[in-house]
Protein backbone atom coordinates (compact mmCIF):
# COMPACT_ATOMS: atom_id res chain seq x y z
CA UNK A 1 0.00 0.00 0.00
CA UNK A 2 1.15 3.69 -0.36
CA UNK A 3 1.74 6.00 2.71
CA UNK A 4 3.35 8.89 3.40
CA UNK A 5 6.61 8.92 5.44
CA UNK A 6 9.30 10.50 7.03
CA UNK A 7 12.30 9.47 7.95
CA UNK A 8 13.66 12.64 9.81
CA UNK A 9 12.52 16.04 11.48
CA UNK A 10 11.91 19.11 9.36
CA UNK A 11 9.33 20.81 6.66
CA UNK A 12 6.78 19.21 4.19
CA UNK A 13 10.21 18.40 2.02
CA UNK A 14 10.70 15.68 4.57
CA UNK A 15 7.90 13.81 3.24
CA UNK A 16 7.87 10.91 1.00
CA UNK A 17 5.52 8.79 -0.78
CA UNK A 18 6.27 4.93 -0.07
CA UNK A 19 5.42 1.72 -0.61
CA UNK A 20 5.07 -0.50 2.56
CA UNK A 21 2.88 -3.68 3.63
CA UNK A 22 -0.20 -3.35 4.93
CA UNK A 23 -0.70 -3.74 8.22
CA UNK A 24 -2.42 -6.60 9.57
CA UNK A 25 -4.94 -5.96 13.26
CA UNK A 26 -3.58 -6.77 15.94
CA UNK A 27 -6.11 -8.38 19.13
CA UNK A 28 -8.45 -5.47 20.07
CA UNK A 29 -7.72 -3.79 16.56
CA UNK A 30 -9.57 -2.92 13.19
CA UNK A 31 -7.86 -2.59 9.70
CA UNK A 32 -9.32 0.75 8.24
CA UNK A 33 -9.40 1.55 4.44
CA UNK A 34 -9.03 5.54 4.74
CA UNK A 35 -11.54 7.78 2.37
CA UNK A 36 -10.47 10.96 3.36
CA UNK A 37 -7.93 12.69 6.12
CA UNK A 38 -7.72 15.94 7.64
CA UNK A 39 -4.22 18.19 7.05
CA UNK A 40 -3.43 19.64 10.41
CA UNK A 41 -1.03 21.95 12.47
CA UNK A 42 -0.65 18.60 14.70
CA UNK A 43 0.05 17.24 11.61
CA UNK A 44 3.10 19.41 11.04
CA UNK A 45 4.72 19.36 14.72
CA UNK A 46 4.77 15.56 14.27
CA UNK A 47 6.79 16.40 11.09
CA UNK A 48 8.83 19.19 12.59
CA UNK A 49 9.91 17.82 15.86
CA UNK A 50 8.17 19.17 18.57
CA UNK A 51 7.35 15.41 19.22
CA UNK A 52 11.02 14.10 19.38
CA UNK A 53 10.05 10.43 21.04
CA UNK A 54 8.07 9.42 17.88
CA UNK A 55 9.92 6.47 16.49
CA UNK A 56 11.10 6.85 12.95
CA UNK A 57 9.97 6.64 9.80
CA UNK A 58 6.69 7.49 10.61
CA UNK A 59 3.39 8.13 8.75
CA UNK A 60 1.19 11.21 9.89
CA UNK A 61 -2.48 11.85 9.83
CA UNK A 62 -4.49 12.56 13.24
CA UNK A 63 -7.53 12.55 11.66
CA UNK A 64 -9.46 10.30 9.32
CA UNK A 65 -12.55 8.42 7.93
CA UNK A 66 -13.15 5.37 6.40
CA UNK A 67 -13.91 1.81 6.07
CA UNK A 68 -13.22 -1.28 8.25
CA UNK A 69 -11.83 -3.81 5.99
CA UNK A 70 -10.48 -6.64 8.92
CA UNK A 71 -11.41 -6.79 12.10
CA UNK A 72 -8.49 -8.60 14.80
CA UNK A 73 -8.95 -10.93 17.49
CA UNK A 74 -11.38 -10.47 20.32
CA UNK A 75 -12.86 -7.50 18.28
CA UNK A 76 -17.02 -7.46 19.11
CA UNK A 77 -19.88 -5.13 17.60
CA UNK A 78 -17.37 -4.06 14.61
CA UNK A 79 -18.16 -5.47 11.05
CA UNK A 80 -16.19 -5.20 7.48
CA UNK A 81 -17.95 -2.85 5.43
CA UNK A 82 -18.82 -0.09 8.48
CA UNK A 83 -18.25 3.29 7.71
CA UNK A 84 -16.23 4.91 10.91
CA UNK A 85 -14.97 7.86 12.30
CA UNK A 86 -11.57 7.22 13.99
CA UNK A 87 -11.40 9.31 17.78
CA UNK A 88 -8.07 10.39 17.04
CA UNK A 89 -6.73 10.05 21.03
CA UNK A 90 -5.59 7.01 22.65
CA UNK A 91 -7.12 5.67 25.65
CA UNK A 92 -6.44 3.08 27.85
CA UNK A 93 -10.93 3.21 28.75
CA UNK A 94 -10.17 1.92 32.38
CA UNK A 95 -7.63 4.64 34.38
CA UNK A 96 -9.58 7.03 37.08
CA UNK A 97 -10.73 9.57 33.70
CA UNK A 98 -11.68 6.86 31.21
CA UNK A 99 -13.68 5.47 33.87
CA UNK A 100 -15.84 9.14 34.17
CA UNK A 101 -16.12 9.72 30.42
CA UNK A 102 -12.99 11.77 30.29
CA UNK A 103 -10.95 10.33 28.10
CA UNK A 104 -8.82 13.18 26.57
CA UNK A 105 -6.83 12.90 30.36
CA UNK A 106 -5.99 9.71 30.07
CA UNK A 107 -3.39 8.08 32.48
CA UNK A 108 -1.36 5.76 30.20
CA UNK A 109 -0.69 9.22 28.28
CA UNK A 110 3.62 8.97 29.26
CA UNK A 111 4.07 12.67 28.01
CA UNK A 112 0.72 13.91 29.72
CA UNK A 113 2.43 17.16 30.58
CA UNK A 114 3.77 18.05 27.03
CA UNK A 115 1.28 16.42 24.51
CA UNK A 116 -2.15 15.29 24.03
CA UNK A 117 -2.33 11.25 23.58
CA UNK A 118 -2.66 11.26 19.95
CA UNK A 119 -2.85 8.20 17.89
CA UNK A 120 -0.86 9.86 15.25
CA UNK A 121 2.01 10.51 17.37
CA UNK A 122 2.29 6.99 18.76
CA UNK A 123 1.75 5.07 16.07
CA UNK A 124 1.05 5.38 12.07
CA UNK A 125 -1.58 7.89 11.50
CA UNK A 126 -4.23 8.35 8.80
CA UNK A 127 -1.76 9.44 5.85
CA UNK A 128 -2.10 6.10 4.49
CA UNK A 129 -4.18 3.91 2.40
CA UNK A 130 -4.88 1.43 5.29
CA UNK A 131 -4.63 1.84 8.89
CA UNK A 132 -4.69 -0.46 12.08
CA UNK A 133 -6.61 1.21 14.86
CA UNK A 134 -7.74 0.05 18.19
CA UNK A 135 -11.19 -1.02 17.87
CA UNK A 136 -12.22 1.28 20.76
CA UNK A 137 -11.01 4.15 18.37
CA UNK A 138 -13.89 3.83 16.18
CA UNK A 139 -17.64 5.65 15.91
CA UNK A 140 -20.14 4.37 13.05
CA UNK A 141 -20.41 7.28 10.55
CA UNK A 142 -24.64 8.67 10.40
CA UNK A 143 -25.35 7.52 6.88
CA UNK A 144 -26.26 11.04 5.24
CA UNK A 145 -22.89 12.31 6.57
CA UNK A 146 -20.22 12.22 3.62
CA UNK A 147 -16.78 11.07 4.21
CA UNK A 148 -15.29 14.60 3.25
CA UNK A 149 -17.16 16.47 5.39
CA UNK A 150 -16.80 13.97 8.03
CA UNK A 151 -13.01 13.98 7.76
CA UNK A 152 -13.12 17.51 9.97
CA UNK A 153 -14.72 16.37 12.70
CA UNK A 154 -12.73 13.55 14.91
CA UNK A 155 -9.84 16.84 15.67
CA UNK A 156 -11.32 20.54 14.94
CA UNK A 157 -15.02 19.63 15.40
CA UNK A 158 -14.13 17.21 18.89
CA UNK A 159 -11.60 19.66 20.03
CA UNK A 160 -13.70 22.64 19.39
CA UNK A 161 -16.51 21.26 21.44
CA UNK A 162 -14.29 19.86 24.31
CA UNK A 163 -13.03 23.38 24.69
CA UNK A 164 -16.20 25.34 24.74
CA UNK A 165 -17.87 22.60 27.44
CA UNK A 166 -14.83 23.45 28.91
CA UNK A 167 -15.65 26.57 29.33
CA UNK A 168 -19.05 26.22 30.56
CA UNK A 169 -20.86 29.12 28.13
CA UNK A 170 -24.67 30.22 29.09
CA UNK A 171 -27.04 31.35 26.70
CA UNK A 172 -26.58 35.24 26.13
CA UNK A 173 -22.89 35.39 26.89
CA UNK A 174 -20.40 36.94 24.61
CA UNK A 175 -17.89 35.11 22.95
CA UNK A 176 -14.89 35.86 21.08
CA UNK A 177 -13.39 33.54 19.20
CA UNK A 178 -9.32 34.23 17.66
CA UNK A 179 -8.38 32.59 14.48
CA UNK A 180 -12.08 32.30 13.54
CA UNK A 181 -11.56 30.99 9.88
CA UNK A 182 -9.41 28.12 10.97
CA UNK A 183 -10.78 24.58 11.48
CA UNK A 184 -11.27 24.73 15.10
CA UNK A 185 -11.78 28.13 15.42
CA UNK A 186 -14.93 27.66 12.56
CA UNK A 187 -16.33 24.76 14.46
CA UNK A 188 -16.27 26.48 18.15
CA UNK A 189 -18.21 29.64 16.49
CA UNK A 190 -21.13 27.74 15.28
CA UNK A 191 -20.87 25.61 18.67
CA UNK A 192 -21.00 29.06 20.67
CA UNK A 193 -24.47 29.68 18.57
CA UNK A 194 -25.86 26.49 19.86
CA UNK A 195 -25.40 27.51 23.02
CA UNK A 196 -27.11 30.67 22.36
CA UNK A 197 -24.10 33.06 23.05
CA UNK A 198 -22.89 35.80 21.26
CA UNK A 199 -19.82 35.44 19.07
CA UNK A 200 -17.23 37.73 17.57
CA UNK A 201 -14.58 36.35 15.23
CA UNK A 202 -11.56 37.64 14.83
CA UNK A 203 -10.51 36.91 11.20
CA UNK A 204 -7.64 38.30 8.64
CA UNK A 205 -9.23 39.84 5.87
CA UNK A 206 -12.76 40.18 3.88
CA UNK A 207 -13.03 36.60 2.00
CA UNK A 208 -12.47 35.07 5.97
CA UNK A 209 -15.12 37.39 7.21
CA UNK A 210 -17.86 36.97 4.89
CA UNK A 211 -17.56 32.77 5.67
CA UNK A 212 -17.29 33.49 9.35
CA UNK A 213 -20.77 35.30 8.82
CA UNK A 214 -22.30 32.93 7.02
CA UNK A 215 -21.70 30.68 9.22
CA UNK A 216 -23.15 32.75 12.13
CA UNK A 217 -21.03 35.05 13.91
CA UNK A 218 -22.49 37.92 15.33
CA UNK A 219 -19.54 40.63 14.30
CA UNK A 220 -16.46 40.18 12.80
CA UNK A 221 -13.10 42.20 13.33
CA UNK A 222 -9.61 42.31 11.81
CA UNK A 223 -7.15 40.80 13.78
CA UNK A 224 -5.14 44.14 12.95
CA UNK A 225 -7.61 46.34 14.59
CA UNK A 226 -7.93 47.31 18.15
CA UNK A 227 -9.72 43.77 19.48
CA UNK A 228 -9.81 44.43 22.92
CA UNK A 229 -11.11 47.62 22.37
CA UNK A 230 -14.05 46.36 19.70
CA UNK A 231 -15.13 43.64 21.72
CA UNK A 232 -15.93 45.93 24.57
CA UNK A 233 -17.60 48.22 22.04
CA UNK A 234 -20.35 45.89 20.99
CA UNK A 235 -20.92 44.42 24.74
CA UNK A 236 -21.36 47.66 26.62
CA UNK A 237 -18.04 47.96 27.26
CA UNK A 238 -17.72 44.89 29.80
CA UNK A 239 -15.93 42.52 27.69
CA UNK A 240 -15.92 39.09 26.79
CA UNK A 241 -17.22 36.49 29.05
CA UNK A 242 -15.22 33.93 26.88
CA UNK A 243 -12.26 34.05 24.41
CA UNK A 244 -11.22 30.89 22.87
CA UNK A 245 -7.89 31.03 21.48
CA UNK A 246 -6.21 28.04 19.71
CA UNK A 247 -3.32 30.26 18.57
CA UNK A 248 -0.65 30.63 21.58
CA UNK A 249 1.42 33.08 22.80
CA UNK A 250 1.23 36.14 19.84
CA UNK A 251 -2.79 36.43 20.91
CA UNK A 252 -2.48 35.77 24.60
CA UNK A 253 -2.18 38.92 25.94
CA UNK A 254 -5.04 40.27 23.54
CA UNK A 255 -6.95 37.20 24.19
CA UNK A 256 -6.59 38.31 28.21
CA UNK A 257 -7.90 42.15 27.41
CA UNK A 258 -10.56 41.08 26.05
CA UNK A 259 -12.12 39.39 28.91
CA UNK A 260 -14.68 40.51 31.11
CA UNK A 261 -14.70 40.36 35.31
CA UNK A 262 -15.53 36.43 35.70
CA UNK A 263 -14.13 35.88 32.27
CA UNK A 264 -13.01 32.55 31.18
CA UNK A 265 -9.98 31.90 28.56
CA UNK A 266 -9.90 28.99 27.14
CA UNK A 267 -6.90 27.34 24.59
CA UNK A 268 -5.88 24.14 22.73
CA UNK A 269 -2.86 25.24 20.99
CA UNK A 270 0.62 26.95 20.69
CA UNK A 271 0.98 27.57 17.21
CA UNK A 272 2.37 30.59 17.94
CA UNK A 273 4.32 29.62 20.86
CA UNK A 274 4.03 27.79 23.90
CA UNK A 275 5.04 30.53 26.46
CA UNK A 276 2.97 33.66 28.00
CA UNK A 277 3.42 36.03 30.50
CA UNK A 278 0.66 36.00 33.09
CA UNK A 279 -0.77 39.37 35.01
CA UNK A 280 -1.63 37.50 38.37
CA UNK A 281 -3.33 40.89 39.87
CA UNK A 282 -5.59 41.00 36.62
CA UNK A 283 -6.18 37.26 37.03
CA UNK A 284 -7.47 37.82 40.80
CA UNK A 285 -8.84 41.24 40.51
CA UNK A 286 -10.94 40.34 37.26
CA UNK A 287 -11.79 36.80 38.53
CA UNK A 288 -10.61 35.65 36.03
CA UNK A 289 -10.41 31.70 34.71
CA UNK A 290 -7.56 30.08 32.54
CA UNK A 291 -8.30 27.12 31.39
CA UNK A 292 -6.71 24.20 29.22
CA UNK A 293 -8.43 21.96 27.17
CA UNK A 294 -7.14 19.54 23.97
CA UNK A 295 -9.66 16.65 22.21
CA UNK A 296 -12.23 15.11 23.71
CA UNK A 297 -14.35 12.07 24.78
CA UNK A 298 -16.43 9.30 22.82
CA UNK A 299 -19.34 10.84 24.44
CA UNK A 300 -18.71 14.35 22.71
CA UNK A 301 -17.48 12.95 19.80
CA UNK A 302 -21.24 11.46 19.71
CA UNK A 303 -22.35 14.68 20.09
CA UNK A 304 -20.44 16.40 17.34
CA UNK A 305 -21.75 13.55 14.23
CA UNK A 306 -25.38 14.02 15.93
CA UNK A 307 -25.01 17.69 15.13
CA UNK A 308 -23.37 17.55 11.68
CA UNK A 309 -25.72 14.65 10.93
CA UNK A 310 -28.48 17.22 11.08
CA UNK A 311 -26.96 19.95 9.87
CA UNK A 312 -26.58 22.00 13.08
CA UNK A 313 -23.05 22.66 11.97
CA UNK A 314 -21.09 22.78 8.65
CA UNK A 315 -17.81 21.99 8.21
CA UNK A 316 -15.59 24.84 6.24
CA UNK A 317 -13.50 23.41 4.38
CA UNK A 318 -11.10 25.38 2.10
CA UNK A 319 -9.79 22.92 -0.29
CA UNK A 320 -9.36 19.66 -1.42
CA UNK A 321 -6.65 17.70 -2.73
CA UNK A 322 -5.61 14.02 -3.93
CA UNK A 323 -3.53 11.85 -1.98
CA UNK A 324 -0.88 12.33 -4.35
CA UNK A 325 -0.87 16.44 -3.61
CA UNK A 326 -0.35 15.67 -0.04
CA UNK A 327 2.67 18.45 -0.04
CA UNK A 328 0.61 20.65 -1.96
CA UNK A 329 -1.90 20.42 1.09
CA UNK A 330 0.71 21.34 3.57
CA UNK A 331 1.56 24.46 1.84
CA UNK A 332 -1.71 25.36 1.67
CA UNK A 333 -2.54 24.96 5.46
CA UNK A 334 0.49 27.29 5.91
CA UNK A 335 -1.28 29.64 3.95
CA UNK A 336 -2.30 33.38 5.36
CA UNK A 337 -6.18 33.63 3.84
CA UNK A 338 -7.17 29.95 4.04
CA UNK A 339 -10.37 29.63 5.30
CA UNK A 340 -11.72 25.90 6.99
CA UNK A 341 -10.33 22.99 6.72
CA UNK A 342 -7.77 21.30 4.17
CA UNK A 343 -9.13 17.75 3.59
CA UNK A 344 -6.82 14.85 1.73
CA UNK A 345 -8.65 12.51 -0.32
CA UNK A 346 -7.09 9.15 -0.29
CA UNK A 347 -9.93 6.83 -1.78
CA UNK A 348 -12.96 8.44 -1.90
């Protein structure tokens, strides 16, 4: 089968198109023919580095769809022919937070302090025509929910709705929402609507902002304008009661203006860094929260296809391209202007 590899840290020019046997399932695990696979920022940390106790060569791909082909010994309720969603973090299902539903903290992670448990880092991700997942990995796809569309939920649409239960919004609330056109940041403003809040997304340019309100966001604003000072225009001048920001350290201290007394902040990412300086006397005077958050559970992940099933939320997705374009994907995920997702077909 064909997958793509690498057999050393670096850029997209690191990655190579190979040739290597398929893998056979393992007990507890399901062989997966892949339809279609998301392109990620996790996607290129594994390639760059930031991961340095992934064994090498390696095949990328957090996220992905498909069809089970094989099912391994001691595999139950799992038949050749499903179409699945693959949860895209590992989980042992039996530590203290697998036992409460919380999978995304699970115990067995052994970098739990630097990384979220993801398959893809661990073991050969979705960048391939075949993978071998364990069988607790897997949801059943609704059947009038397409494979492309699908292919954005198990990271952006799951992490985007981890981090807004995470940050327990109420109906009328205002929420602000940095790097708005991106894949989580698109999912966690139509997520923000469900809940009935308010939402400003912060976006960079026109084309961005015009998806961003078609998709439902209240106001839109530049990230080159005053942010801080906008959001407290169009709330009365109190503030946000919730910024999610999957960006890192270049929005943090924005992100932290913005908020209101008994604000909440709310990230899943560094992409711009993994450092930021913290105002402790705003943080106590302003009551304010700061709060972590990275995947999610089966449960939400149940959640997330129920909505999309019934067209509660819509992926955005900004392009498409054949498995054979994979490093024409990458560049365009490194893009300024994209806006949504970039999906890999690999046989749809």
């Amino acid at each position: 089968m064909r997958a793509w590899r690498f057999d050393s840290f670096g850029g997209a020019d690191k990655l190579y198109l190979a040739e290597v046997e398929r893998p056979k399932p393992a007990s507890g695990e399901v062989l997966v023919r892949v339809a279609y696979a998301g392109v990620n920022p996790v996607d290129r940390s594994i390639i760059s580095g930031r991961f340095q106790w992934i064994r090498l060569p390696h095949t990328p791909g957090a996220e992905f769809v498909g069809t089970v082909e094989d099912v391994g010994d001691g595999v139950g309720g799992v038949e050749a022919g499903e179409r699945v969603l693959v949860m895209p973090n590992l989980f042992c299902g039996e530590c203290y937070y697998c036992s409460r539903g919380e999978e995304s903290s699970c115990l067995t992670n052994p970098n739990i302090e630097r990384e979220p448990y993801l398959l893809a880092i661990h073991r050969d991700g979705g960048w391939a025509e075949w993978v071998a997942v364990p069988s607790r990995n897997l949801m059943r796809l609704p059947d009038n929910l397409d494979f492309r569309e699908a292919s954005t939920l198990p990271v952006d649409g799951l992490t985007a709705w981890h981090l807004l239960r995470r940050a327990r919004p109420q109906p009328g609330e205002l929420v602000v929402v940095m790097g708005a056109s991106g894949g989580v940041g698109s999912f966690a403003v139509q997520f923000a609507k469900i809940y009935g809040c308010g939402v400003v997304g912060v976006v960079g340019g026109e084309a961005q902002a015009r998806a961003l309100l078609e998709l439902g966001a209240d106001y839109v604003v530049d990230r080159s304008e005053d942010i801080a000072h906008f959001v407290r225009s169009v709330n009365g001048g109190r503030g946000a009661d919730i910024v999610v920001d999957p960006l890192g350290s270049a929005t943090w201290k924005t992100s932290f203006l913005s908020l209101a007394p008994m604000g909440r902040y709310v990230t899943c990412g560094v992409l711009t860094g993994t450092t930021a300086e913290l105002d402790i006397l705003r943080l106590y005077s302003m009551q304010a929260e700061v709060i972590g958050s990275t995947v999610g559970s089966r449960w939400e992940m149940q959640r997330v296809l129920e909505l999309a099933s019934k067209n509660r939320v819509k992926p955005l997705i900004d392009s498409t391209y054949k498995f054979e374009e994979l490093k024409s994907a990458f560049t365009r995920l490194n893009e300024h202007g994209r806006s949504g997702k970039v999906v890999l077909e690999v046989k749809g």
